[in-house]
PDB file of N, CA and C in Angstrom:
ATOM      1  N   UNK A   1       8.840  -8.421   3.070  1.00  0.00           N
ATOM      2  CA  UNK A   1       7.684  -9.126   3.601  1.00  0.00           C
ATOM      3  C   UNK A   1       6.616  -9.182   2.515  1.00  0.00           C
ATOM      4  N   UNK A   2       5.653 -10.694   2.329  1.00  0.00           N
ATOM      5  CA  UNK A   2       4.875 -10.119   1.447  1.00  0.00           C
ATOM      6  C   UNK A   2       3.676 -11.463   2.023  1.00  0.00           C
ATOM      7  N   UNK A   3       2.606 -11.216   1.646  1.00  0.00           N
ATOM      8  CA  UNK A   3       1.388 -11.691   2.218  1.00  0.00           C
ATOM      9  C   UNK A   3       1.403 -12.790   2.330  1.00  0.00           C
ATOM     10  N   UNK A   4       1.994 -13.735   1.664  1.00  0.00           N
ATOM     11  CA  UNK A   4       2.705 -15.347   1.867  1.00  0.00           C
ATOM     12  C   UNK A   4       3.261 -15.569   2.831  1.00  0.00           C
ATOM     13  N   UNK A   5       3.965 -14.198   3.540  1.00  0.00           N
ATOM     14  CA  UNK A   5       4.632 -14.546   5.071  1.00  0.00           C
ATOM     15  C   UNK A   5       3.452 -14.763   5.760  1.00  0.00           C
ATOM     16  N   UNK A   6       2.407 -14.517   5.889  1.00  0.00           N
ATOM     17  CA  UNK A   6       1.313 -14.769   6.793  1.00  0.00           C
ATOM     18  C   UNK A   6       0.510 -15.925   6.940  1.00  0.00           C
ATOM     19  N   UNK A   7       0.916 -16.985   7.658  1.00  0.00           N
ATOM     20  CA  UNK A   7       0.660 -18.310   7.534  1.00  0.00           C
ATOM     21  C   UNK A   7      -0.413 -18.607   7.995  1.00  0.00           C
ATOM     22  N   UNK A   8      -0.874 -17.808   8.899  1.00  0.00           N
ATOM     23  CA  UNK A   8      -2.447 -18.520  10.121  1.00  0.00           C
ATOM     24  C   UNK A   8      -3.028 -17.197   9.679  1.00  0.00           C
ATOM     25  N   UNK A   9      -4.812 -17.535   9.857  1.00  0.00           N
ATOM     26  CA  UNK A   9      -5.794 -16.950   9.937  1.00  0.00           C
ATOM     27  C   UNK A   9      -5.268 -15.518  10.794  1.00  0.00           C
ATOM     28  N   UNK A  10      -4.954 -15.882  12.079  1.00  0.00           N
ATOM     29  CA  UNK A  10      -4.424 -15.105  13.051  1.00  0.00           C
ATOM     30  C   UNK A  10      -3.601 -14.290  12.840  1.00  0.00           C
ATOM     31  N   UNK A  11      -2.293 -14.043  12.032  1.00  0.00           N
ATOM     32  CA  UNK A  11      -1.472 -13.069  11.455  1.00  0.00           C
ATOM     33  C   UNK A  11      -2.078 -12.457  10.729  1.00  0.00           C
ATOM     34  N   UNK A  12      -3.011 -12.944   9.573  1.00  0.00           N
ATOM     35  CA  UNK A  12      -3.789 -11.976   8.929  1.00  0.00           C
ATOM     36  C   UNK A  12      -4.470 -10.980   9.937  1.00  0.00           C
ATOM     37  N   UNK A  13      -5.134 -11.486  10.530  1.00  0.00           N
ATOM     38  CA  UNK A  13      -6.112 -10.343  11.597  1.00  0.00           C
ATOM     39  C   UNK A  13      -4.903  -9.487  12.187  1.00  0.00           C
ATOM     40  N   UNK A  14      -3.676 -10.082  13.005  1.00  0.00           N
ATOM     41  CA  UNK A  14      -3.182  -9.141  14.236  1.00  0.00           C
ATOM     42  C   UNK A  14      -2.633  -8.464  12.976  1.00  0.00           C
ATOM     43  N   UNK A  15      -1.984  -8.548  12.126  1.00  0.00           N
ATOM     44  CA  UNK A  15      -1.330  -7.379  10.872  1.00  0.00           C
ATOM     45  C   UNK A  15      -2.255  -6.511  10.117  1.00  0.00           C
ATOM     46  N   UNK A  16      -3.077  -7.698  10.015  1.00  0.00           N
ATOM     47  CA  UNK A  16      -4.054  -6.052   8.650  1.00  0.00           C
ATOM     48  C   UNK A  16      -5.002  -5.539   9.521  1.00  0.00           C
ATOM     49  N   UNK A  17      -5.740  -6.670  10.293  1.00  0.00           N
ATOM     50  CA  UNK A  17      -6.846  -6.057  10.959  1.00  0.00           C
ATOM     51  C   UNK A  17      -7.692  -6.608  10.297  1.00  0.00           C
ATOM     52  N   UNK A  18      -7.847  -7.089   9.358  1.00  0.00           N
ATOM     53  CA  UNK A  18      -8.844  -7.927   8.455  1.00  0.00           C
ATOM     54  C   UNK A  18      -9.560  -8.971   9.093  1.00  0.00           C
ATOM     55  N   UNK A  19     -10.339  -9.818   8.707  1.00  0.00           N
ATOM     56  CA  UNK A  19     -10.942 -11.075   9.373  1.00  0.00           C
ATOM     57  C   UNK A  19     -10.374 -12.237   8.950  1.00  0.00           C
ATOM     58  N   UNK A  20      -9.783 -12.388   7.618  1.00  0.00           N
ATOM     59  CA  UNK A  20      -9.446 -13.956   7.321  1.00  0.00           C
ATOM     60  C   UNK A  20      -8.278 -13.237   5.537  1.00  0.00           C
ATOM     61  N   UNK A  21      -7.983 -14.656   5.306  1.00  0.00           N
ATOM     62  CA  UNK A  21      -7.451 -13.838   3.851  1.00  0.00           C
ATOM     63  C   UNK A  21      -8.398 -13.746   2.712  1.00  0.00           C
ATOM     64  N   UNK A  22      -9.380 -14.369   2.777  1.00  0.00           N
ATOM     65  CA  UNK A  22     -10.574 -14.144   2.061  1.00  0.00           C
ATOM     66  C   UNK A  22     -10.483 -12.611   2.275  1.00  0.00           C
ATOM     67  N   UNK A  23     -10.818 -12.112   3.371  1.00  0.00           N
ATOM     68  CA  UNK A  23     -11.166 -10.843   2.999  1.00  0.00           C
ATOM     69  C   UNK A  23     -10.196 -10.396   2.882  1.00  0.00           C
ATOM     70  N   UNK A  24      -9.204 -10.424   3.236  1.00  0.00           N
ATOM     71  CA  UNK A  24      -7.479  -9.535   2.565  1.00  0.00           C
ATOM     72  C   UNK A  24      -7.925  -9.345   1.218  1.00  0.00           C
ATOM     73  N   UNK A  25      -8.290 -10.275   0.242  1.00  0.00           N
ATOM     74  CA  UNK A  25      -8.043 -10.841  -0.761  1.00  0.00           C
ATOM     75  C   UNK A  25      -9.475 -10.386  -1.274  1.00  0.00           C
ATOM     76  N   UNK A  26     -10.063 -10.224  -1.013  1.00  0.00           N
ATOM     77  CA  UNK A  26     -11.488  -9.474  -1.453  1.00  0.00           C
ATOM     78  C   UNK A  26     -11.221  -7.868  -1.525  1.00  0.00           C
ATOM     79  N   UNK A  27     -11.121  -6.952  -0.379  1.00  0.00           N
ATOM     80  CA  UNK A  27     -10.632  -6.297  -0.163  1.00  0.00           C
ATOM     81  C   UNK A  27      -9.490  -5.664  -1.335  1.00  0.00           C
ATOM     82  N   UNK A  28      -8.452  -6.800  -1.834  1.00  0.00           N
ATOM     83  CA  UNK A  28      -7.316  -5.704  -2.548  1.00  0.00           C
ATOM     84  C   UNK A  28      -8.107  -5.543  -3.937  1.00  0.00           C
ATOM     85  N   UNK A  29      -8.756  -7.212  -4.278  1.00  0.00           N
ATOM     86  CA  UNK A  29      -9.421  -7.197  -5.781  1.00  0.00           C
ATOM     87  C   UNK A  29     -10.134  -5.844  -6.205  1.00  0.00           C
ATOM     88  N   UNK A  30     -10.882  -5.970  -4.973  1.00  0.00           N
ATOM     89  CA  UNK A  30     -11.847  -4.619  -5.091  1.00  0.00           C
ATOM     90  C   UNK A  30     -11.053  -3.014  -5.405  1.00  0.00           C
ATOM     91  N   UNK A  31     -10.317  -2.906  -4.574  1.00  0.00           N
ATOM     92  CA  UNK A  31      -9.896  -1.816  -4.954  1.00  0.00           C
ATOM     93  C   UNK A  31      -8.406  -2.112  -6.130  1.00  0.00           C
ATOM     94  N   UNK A  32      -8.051  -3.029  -6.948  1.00  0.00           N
ATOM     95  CA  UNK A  32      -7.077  -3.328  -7.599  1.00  0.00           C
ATOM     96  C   UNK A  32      -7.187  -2.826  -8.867  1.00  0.00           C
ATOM     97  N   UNK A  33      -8.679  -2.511  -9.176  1.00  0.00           N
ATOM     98  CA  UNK A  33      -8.853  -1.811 -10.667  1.00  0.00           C
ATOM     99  C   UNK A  33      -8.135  -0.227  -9.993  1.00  0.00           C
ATOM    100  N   UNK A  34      -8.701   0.480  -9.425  1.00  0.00           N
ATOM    101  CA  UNK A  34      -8.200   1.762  -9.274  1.00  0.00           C
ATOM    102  C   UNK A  34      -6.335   2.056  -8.774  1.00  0.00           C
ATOM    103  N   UNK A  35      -5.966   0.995  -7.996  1.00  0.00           N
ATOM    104  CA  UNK A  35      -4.649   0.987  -7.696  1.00  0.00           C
ATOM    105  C   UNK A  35      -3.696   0.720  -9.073  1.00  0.00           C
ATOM    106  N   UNK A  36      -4.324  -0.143  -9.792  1.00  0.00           N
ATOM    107  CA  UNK A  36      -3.320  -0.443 -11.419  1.00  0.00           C
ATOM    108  C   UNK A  36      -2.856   1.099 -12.014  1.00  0.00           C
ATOM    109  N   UNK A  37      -3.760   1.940 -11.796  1.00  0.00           N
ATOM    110  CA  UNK A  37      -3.808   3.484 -12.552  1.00  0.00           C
ATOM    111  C   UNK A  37      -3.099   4.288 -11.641  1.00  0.00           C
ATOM    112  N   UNK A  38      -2.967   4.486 -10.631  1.00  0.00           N
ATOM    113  CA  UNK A  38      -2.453   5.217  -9.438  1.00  0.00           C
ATOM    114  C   UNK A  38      -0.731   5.315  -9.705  1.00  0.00           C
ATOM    115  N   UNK A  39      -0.606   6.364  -8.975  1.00  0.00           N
ATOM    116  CA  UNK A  39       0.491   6.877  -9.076  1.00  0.00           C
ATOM    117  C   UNK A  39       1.007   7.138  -7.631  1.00  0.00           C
ATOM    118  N   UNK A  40       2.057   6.884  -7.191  1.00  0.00           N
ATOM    119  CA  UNK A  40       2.431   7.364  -5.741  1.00  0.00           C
ATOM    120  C   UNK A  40       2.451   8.886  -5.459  1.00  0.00           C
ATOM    121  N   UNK A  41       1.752   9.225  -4.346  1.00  0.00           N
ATOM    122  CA  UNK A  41       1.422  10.649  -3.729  1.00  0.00           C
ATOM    123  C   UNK A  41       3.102  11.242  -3.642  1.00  0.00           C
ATOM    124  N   UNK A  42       3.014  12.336  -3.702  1.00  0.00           N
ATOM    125  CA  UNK A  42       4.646  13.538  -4.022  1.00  0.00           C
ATOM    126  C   UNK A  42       4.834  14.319  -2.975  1.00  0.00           C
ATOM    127  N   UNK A  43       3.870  14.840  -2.436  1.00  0.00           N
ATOM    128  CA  UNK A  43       3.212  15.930  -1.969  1.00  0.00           C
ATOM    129  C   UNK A  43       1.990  17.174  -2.676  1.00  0.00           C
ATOM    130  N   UNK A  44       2.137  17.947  -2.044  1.00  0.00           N
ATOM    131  CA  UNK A  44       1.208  18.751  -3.487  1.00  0.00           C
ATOM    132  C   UNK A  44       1.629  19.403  -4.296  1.00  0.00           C
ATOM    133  N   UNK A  45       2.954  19.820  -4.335  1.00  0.00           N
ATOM    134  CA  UNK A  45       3.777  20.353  -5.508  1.00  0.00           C
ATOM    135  C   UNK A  45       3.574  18.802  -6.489  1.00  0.00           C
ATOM    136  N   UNK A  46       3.869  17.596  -6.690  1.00  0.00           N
ATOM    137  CA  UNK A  46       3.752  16.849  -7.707  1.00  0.00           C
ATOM    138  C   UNK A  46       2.198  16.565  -7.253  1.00  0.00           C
ATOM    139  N   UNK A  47       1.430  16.865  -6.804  1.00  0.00           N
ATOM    140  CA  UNK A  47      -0.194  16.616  -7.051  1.00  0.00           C
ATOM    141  C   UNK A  47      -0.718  17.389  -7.943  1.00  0.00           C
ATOM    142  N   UNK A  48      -0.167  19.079  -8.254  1.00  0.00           N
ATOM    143  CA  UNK A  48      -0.450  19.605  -8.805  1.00  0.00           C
ATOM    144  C   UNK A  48      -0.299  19.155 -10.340  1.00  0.00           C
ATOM    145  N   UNK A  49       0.687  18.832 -10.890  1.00  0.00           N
ATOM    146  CA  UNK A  49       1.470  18.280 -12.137  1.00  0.00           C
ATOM    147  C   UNK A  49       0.609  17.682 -12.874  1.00  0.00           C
ATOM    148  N   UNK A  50       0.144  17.676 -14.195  1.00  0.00           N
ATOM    149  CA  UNK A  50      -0.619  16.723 -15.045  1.00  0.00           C
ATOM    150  C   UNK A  50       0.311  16.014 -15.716  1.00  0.00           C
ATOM    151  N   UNK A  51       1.640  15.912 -15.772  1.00  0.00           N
ATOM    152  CA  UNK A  51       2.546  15.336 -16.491  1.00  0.00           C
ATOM    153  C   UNK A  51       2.707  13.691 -16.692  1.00  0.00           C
ATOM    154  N   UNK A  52       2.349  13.170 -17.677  1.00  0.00           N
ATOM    155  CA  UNK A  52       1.509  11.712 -17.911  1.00  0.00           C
ATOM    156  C   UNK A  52       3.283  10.821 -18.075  1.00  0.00           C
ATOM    157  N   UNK A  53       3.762  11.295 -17.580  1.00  0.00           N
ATOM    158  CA  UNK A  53       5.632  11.004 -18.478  1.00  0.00           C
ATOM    159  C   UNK A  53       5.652  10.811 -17.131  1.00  0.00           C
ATOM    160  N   UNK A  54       5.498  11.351 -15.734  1.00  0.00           N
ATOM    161  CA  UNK A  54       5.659  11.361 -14.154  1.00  0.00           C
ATOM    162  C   UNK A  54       5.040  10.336 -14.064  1.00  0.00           C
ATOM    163  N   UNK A  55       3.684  10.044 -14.656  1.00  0.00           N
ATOM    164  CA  UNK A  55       3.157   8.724 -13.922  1.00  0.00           C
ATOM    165  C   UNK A  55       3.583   7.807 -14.495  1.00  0.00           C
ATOM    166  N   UNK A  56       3.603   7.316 -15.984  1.00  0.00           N
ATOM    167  CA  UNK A  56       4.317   6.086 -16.193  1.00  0.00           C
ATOM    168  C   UNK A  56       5.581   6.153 -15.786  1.00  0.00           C
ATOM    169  N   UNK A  57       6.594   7.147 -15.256  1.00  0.00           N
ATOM    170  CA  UNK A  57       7.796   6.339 -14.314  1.00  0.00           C
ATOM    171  C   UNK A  57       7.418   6.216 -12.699  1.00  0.00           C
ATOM    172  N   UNK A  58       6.561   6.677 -12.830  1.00  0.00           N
ATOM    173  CA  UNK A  58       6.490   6.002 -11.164  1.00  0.00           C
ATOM    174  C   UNK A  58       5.674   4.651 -11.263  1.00  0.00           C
ATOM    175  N   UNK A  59       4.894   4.241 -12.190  1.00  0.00           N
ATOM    176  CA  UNK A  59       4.539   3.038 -12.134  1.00  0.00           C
ATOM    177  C   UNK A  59       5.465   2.057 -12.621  1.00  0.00           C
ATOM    178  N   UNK A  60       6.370   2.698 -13.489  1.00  0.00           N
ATOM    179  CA  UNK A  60       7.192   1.672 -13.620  1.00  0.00           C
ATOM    180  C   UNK A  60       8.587   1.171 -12.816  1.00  0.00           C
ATOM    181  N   UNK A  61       8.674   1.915 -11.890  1.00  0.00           N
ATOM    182  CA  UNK A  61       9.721   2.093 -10.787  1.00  0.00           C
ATOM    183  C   UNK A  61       9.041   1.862  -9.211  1.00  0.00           C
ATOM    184  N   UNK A  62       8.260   1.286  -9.256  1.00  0.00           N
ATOM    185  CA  UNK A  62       7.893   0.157  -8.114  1.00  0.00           C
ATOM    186  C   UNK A  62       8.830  -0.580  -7.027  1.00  0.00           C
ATOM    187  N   UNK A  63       8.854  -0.172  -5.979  1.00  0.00           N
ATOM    188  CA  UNK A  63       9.936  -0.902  -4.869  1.00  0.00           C
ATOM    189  C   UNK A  63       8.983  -2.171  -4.709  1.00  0.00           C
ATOM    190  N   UNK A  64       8.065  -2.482  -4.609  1.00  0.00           N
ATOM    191  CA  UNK A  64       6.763  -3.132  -4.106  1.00  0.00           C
ATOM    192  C   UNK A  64       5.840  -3.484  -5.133  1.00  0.00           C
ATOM    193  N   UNK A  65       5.314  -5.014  -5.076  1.00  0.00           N
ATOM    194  CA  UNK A  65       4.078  -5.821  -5.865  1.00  0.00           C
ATOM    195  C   UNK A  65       3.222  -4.615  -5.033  1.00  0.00           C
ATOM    196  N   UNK A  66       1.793  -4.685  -5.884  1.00  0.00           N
ATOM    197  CA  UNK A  66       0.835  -3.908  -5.234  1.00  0.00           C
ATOM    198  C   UNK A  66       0.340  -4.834  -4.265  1.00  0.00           C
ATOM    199  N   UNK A  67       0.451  -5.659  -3.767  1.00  0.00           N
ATOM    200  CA  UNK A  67      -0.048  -6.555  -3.251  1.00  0.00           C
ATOM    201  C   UNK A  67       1.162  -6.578  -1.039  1.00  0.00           C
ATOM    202  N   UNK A  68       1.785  -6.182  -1.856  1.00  0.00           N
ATOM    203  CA  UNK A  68       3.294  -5.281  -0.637  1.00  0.00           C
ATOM    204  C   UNK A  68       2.277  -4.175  -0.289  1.00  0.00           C
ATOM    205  N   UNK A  69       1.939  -3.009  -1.325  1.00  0.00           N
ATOM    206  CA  UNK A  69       2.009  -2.286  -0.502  1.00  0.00           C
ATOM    207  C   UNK A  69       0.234  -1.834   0.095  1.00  0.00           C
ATOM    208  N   UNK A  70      -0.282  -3.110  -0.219  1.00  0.00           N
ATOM    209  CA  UNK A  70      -1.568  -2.829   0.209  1.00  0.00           C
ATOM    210  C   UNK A  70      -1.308  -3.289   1.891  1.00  0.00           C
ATOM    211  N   UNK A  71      -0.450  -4.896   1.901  1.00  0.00           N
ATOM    212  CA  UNK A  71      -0.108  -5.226   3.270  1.00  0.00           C
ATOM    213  C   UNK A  71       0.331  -3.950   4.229  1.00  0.00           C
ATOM    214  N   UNK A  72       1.530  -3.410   3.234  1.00  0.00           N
ATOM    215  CA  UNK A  72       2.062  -2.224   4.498  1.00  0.00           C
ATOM    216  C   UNK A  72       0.928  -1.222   4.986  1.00  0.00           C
ATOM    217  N   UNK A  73       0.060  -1.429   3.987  1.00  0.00           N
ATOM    218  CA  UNK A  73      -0.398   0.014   4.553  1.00  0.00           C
ATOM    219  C   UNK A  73      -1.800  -0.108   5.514  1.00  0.00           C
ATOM    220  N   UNK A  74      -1.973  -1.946   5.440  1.00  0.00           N
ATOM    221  CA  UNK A  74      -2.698  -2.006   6.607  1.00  0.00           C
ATOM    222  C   UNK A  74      -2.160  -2.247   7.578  1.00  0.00           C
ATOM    223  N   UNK A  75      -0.311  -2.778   7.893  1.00  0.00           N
ATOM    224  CA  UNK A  75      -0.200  -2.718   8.774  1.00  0.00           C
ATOM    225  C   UNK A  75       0.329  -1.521   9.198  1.00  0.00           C
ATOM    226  N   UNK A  76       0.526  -0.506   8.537  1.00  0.00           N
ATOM    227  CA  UNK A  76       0.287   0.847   9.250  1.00  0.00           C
ATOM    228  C   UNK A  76      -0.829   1.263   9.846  1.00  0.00           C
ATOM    229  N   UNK A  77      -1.615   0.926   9.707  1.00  0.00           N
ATOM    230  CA  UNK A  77      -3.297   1.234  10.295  1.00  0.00           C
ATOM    231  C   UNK A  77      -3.407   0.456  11.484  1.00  0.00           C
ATOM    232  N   UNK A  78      -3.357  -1.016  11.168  1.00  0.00           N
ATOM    233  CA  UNK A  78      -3.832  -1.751  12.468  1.00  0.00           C
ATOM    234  C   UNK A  78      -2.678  -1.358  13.821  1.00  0.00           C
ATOM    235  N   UNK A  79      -1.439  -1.483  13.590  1.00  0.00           N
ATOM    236  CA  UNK A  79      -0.703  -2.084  13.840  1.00  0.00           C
ATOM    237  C   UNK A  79       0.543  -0.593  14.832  1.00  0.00           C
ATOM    238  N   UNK A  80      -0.029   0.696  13.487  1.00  0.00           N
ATOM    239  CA  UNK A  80       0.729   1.597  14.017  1.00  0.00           C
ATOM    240  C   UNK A  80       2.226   1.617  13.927  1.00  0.00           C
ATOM    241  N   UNK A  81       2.679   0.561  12.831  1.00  0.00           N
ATOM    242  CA  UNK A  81       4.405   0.984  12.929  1.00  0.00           C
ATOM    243  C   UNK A  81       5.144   1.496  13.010  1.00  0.00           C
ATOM    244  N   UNK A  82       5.726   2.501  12.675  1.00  0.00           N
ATOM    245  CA  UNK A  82       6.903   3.111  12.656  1.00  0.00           C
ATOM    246  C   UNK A  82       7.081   3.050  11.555  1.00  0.00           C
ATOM    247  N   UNK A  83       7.578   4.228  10.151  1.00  0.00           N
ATOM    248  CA  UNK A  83       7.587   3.948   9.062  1.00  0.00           C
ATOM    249  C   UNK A  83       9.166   3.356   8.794  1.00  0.00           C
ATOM    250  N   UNK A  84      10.034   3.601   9.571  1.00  0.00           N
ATOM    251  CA  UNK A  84      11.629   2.940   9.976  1.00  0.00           C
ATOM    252  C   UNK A  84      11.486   1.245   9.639  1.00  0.00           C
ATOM    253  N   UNK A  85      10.811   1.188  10.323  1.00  0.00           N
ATOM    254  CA  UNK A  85      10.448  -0.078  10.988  1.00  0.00           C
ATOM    255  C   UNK A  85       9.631  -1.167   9.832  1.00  0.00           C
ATOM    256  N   UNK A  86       8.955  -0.341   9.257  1.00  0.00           N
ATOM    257  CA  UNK A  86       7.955  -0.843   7.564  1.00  0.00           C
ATOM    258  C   UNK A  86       8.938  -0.952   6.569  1.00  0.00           C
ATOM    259  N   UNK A  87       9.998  -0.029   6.661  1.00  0.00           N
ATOM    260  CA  UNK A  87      11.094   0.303   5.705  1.00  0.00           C
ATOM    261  C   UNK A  87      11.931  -0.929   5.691  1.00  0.00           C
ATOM    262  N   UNK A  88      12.359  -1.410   6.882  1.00  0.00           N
ATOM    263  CA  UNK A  88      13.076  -2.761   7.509  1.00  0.00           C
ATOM    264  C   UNK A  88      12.333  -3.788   6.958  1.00  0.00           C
ATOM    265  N   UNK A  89      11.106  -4.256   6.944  1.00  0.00           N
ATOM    266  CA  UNK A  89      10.486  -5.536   7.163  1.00  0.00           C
ATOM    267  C   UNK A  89      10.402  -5.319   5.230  1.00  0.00           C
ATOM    268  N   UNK A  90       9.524  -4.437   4.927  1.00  0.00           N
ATOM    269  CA  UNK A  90       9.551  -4.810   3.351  1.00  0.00           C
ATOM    270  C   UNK A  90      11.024  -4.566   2.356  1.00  0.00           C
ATOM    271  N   UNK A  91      12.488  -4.247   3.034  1.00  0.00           N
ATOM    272  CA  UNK A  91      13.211  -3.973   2.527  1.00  0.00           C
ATOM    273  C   UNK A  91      13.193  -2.725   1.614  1.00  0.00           C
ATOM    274  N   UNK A  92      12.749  -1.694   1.819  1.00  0.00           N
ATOM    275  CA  UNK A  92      12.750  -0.288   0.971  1.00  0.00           C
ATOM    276  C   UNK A  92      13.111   0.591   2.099  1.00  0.00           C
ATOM    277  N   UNK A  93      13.226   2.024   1.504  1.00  0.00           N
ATOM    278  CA  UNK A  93      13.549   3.556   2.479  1.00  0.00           C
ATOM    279  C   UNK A  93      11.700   3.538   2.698  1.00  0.00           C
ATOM    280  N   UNK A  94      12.101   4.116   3.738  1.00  0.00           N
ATOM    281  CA  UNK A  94      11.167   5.240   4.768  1.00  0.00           C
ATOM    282  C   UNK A  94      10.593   6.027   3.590  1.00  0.00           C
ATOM    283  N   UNK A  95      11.387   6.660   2.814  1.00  0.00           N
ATOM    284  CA  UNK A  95      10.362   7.768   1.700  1.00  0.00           C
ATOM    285  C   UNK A  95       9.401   6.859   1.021  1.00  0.00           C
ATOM    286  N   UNK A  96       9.841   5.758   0.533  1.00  0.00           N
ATOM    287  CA  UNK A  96       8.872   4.394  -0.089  1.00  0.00           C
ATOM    288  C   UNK A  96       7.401   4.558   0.702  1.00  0.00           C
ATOM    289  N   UNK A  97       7.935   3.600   1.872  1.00  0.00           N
ATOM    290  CA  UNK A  97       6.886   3.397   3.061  1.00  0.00           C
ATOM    291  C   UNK A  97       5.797   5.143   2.936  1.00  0.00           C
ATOM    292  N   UNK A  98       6.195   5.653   3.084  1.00  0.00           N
ATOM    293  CA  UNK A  98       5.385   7.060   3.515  1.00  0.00           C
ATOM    294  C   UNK A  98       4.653   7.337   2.242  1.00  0.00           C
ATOM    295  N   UNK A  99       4.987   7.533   0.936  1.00  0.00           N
ATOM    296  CA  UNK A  99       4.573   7.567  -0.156  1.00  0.00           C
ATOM    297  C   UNK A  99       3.280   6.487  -0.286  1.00  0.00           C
ATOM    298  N   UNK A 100       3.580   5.263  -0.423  1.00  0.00           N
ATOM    299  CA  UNK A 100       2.933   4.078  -0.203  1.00  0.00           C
ATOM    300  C   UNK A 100       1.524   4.254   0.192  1.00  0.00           C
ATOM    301  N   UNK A 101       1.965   4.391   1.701  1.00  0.00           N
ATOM    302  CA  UNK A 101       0.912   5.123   2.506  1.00  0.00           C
ATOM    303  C   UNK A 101      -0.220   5.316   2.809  1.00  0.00           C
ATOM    304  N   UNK A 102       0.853   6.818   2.050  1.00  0.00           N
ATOM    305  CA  UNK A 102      -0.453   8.210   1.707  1.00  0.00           C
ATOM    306  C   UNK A 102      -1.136   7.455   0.848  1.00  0.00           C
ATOM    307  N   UNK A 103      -0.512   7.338  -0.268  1.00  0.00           N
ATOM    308  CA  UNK A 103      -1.239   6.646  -1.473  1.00  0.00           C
ATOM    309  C   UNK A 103      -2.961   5.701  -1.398  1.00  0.00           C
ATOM    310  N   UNK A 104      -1.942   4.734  -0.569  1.00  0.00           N
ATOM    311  CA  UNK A 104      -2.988   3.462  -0.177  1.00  0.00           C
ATOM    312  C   UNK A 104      -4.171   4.275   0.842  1.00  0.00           C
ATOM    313  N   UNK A 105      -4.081   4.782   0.936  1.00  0.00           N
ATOM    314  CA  UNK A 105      -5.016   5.549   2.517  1.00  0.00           C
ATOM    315  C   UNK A 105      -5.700   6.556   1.300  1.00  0.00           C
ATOM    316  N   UNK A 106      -5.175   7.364   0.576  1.00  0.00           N
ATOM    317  CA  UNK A 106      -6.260   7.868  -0.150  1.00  0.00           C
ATOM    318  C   UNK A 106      -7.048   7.342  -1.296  1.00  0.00           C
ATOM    319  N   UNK A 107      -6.278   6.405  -1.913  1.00  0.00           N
ATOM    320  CA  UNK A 107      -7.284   5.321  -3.060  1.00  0.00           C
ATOM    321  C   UNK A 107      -8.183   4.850  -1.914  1.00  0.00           C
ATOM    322  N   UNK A 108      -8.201   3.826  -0.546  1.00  0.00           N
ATOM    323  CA  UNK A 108      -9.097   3.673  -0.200  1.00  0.00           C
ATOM    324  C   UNK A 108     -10.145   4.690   0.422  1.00  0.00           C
ATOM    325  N   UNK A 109     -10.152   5.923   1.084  1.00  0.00           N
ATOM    326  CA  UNK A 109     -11.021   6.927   0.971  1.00  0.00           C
ATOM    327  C   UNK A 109     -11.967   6.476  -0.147  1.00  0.00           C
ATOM    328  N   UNK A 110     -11.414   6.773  -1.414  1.00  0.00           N
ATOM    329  CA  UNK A 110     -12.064   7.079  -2.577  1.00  0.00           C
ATOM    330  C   UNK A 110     -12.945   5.836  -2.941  1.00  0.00           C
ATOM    331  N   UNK A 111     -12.319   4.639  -2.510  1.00  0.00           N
ATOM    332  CA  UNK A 111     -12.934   3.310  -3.587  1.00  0.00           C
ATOM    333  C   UNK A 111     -13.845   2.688  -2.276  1.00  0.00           C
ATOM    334  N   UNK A 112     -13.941   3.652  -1.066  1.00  0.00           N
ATOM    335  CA  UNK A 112     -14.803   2.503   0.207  1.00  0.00           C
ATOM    336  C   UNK A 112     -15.223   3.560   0.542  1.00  0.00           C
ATOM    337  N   UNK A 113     -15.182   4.869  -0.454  1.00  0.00           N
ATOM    338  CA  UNK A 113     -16.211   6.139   0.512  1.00  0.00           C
ATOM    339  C   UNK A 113     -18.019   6.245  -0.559  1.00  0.00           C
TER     340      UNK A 113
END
């Protein structure tokens, strides 16, 4: 699935929760400087890690445009999926989806707190 599936004003809102794709699209810009640098969440055994060799392969081993997984992770918010179910629609595993996530849920904390 990727944000092009969303044809009407109206899918944008019932999926992200957003108001229009303007703001989808405002919204990712804004936080897109800090997501380029990001690294997918591990747990806290790899939170702990400073190992700079861990983050360039996880950025370079991407299931998902950042632009995927900003969608999933609002429609985990609005929408409440099932991470099974997120796993299905964007074509990746459940560990993807959950990683994703966390991820997306704590860059925004940080970049809208």
């Amino acid at each position: 699935m990727t944000f092009g599936h969303l044809t009407r004003e109206y899918d944008v809102r019932f999926y992200s929760g957003l108001p229009s794709t303007n703001g989808f699209k405002m919204l990712f810009e804004h936080l897109m400087e800090k997501a380029s640098v990001m690294h997918h969440w591990r747990g806290e055994k790899d939170a702990r890690k400073k190992d700079t060799s861990t983050l360039r392969k996880s950025q370079a081993q991407r299931a998902l445009s950042m632009e995927q997984e900003f969608l999933l992770c609002m429609m985990r918010l609005k929408q409440s999926f099932p991470v099974d179910d997120l796993a299905f629609r964007f074509g990746c595993c459940a560990t993807t989806v959950s990683f994703v996530s966390t991820t997306w849920l704590k860059l925004m904390a940080k970049g809208l707190g």
